[in-house]
N, C-alpha and C. Protein backbone atom coordinates (compact mmCIF):
# COMPACT_ATOMS: atom_id res chain seq x y z
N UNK A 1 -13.95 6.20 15.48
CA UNK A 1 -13.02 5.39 14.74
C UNK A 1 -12.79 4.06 15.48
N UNK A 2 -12.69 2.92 14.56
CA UNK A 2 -12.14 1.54 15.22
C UNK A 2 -11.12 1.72 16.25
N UNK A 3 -10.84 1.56 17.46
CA UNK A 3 -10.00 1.18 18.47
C UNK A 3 -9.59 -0.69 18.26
N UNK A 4 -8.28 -0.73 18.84
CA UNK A 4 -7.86 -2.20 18.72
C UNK A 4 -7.39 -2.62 20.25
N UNK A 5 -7.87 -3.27 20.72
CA UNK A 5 -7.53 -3.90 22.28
C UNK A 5 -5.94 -4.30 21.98
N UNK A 6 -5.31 -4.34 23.29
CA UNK A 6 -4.26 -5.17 23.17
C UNK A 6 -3.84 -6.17 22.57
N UNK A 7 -4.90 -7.29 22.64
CA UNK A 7 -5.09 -8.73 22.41
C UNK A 7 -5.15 -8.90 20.44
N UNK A 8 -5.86 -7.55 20.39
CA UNK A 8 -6.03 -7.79 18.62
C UNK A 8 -4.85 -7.35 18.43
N UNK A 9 -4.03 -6.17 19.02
CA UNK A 9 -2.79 -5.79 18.14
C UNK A 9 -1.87 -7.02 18.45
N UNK A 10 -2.12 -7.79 19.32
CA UNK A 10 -0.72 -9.04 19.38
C UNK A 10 -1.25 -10.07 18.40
N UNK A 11 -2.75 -10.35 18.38
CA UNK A 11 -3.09 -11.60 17.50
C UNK A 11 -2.78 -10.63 15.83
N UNK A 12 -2.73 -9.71 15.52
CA UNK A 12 -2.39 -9.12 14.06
C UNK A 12 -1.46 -9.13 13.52
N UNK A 13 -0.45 -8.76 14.87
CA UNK A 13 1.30 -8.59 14.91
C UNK A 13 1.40 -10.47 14.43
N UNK A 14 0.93 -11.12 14.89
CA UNK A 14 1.22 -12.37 15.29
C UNK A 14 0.65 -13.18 13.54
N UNK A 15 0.10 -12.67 12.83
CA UNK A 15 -0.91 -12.97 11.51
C UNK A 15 -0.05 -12.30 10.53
N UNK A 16 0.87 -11.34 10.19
CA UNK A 16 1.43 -10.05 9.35
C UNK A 16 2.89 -10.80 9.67
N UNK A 17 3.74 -11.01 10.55
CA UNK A 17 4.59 -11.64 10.84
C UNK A 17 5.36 -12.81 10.29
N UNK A 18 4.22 -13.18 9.89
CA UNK A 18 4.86 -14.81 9.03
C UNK A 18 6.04 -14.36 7.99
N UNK A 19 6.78 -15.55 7.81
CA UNK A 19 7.85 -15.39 6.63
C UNK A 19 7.25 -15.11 5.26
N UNK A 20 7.39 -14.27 4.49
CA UNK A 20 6.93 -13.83 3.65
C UNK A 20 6.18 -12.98 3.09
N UNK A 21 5.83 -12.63 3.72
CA UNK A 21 4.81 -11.38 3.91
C UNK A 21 5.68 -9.92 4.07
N UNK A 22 5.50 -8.73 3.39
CA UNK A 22 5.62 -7.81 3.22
C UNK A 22 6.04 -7.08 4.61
N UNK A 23 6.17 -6.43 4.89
CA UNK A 23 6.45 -5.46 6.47
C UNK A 23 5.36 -4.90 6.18
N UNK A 24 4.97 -4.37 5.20
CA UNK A 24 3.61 -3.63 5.35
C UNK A 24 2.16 -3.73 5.41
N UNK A 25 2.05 -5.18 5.38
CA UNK A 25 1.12 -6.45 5.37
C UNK A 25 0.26 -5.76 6.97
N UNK A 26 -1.38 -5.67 6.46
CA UNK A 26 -1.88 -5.48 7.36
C UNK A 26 -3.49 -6.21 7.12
N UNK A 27 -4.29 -6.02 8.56
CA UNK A 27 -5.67 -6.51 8.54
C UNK A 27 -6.77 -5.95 7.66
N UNK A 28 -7.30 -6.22 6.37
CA UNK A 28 -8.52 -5.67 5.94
C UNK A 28 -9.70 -5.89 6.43
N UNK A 29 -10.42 -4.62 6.85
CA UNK A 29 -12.01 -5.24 7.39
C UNK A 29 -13.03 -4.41 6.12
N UNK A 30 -13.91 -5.35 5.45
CA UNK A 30 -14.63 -5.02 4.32
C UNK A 30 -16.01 -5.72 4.62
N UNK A 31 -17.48 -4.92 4.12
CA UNK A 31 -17.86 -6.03 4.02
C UNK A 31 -18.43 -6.87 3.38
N UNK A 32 -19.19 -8.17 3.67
CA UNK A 32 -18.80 -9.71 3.44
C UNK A 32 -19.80 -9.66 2.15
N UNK A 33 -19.71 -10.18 1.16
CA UNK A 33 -20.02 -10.22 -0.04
C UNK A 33 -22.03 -11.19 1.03
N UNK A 34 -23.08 -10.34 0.55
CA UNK A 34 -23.86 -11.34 0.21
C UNK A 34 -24.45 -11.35 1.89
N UNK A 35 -23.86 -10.57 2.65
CA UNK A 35 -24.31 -10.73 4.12
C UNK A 35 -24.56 -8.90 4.69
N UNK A 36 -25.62 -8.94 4.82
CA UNK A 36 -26.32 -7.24 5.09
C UNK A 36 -25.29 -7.66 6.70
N UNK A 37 -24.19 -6.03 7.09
CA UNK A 37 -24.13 -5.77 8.02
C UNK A 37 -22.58 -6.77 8.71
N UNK A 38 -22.51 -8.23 7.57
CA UNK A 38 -21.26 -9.16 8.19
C UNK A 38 -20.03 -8.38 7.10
N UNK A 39 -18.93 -8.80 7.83
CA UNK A 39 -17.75 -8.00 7.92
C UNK A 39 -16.75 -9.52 7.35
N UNK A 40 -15.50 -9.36 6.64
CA UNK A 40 -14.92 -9.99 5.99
C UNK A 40 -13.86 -9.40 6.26
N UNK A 41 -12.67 -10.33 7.15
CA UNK A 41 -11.04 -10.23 7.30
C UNK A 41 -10.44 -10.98 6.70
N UNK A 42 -9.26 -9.96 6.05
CA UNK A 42 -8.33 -10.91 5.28
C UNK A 42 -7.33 -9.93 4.80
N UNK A 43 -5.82 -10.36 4.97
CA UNK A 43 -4.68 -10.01 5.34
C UNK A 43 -4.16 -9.21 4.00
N UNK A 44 -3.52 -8.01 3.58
CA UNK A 44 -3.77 -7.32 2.59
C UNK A 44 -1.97 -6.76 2.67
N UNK A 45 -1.73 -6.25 1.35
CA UNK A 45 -0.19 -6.13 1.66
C UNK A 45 -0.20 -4.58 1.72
N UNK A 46 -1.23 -3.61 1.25
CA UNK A 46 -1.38 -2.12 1.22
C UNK A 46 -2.84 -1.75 1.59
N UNK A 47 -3.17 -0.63 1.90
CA UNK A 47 -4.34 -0.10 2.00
C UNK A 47 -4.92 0.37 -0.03
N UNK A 48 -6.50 -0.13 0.33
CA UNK A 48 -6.90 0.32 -1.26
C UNK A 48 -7.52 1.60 -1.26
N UNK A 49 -7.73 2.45 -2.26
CA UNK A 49 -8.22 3.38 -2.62
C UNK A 49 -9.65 4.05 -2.20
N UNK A 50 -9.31 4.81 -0.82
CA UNK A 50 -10.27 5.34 0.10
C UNK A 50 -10.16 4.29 1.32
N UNK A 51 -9.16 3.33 1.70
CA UNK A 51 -9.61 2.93 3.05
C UNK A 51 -9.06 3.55 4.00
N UNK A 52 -9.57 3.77 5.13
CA UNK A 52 -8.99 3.96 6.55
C UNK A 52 -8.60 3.40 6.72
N UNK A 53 -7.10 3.51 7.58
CA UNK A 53 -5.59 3.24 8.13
C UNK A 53 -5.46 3.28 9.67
N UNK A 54 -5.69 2.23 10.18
CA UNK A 54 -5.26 2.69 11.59
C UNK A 54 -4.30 2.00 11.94
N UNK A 55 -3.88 2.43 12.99
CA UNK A 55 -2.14 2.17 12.85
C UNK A 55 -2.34 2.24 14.76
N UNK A 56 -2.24 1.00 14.95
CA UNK A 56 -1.83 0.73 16.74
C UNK A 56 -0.43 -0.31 17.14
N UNK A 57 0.23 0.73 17.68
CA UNK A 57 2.01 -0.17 17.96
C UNK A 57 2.63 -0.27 16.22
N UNK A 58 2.96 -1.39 16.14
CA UNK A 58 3.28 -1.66 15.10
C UNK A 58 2.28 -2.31 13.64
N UNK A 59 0.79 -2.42 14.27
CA UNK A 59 0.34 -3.08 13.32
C UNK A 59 -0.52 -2.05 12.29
N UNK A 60 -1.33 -2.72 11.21
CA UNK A 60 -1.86 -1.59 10.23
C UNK A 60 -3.57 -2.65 10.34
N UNK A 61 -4.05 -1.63 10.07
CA UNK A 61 -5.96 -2.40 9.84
C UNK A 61 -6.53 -1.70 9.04
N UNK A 62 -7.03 -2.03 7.33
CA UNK A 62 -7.50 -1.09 6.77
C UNK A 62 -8.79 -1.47 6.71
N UNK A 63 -9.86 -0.29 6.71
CA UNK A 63 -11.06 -0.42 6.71
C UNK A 63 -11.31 0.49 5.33
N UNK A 64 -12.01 -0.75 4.89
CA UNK A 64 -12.92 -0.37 3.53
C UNK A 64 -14.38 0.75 4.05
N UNK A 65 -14.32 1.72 3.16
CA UNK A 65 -15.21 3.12 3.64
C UNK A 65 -16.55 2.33 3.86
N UNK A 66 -16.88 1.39 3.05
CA UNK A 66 -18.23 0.71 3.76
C UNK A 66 -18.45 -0.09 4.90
N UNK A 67 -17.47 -0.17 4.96
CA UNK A 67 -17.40 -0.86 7.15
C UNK A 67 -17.09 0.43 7.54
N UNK A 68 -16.35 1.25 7.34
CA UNK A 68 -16.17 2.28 8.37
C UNK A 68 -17.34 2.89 9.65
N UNK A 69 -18.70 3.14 8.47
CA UNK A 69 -19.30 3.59 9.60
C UNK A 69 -19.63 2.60 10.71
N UNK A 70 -19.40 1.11 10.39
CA UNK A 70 -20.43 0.46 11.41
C UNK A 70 -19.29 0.15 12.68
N UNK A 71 -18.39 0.62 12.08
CA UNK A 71 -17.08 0.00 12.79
C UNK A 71 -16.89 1.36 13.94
N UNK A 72 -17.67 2.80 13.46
CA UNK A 72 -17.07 3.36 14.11
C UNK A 72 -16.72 3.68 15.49
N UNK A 73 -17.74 2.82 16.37
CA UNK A 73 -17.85 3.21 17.81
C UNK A 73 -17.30 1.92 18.24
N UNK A 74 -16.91 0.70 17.82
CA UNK A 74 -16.30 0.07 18.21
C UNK A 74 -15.10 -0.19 18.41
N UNK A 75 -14.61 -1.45 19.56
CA UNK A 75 -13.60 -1.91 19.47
C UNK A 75 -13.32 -3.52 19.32
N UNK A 76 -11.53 -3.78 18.07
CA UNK A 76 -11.51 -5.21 17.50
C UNK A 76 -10.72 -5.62 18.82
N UNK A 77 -11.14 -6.91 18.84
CA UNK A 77 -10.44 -7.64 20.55
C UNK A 77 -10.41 -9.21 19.58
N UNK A 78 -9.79 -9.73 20.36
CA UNK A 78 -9.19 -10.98 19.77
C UNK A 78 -8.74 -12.16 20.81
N UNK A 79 -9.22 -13.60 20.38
CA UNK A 79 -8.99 -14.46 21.62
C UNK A 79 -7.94 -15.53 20.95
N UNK A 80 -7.20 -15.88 21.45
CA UNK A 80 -6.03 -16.98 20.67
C UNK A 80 -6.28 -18.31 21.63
N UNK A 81 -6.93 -19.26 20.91
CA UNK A 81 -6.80 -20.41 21.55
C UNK A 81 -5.76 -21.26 21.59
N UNK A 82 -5.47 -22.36 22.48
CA UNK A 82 -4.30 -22.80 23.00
C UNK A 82 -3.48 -23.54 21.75
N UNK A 83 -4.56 -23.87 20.31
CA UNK A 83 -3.70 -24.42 19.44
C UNK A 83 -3.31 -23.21 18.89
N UNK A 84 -3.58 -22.23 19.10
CA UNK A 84 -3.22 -20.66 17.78
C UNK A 84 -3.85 -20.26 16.76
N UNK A 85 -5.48 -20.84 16.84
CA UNK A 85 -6.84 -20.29 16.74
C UNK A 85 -6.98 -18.96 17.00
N UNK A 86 -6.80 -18.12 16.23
CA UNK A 86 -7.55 -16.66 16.13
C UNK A 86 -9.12 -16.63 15.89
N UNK A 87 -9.28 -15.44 17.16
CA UNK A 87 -10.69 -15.37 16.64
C UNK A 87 -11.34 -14.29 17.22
N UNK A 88 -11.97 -12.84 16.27
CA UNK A 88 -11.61 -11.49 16.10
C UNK A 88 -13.09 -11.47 16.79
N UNK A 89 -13.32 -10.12 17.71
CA UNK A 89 -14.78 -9.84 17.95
C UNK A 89 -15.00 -8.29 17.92
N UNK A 90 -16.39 -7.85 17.77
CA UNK A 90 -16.10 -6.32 18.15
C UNK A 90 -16.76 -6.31 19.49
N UNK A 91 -16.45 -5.08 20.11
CA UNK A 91 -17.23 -4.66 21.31
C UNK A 91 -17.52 -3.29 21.13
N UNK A 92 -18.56 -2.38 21.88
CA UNK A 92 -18.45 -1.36 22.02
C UNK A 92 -17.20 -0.92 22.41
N UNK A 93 -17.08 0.75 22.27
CA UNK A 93 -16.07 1.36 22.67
C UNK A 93 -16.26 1.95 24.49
N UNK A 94 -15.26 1.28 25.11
CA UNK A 94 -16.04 1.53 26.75
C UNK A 94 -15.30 2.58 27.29
């Protein structure tokens, strides 16, 4: 199953947070229309019908059953640049 580094659960917490957004507002990972194997994030207010739910601290990440498998041995890590540039990577699971 997807693992989430520290760094992704603060850059998620930090994305779901904004004014307006739902409390239950979490990360979708699906994938990318048109790209064998690329992955598509984008901020979702519920999980859809068959995704995996993972749930680290306070945040939510749903994975669409067709990323699941590729996702499964990895982990999402995340780098925030000094303007507040997000920017998501996977790694193996170490």
């Amino acid at each position: 199953m997807l693992t989430l580094t520290d760094q992704a659960v603060t850059a998620i917490r930090n994305l779901t947070a904004r004014a307006g957004l739902p409390p239950e507002t979490g990360l979708r990972i699906a994938p990318e229309d048109g790209e064998p194997r690329g992955l598509a994030l984008s901020l979702a207010d519920a999980p859809q019908a068959g995704d995996q739910v993972i749930e680290a601290s306070d945040v939510h990440v749903f994975v669409q059953p067709e990323a699941s498998a590729v996702l499964d041995d990895k982990a999402l890590d995340a780098q925030i640049s000094e303007d507040g540039e997000v920017s998501f990577t996977l790694q193996d699971q170490g």
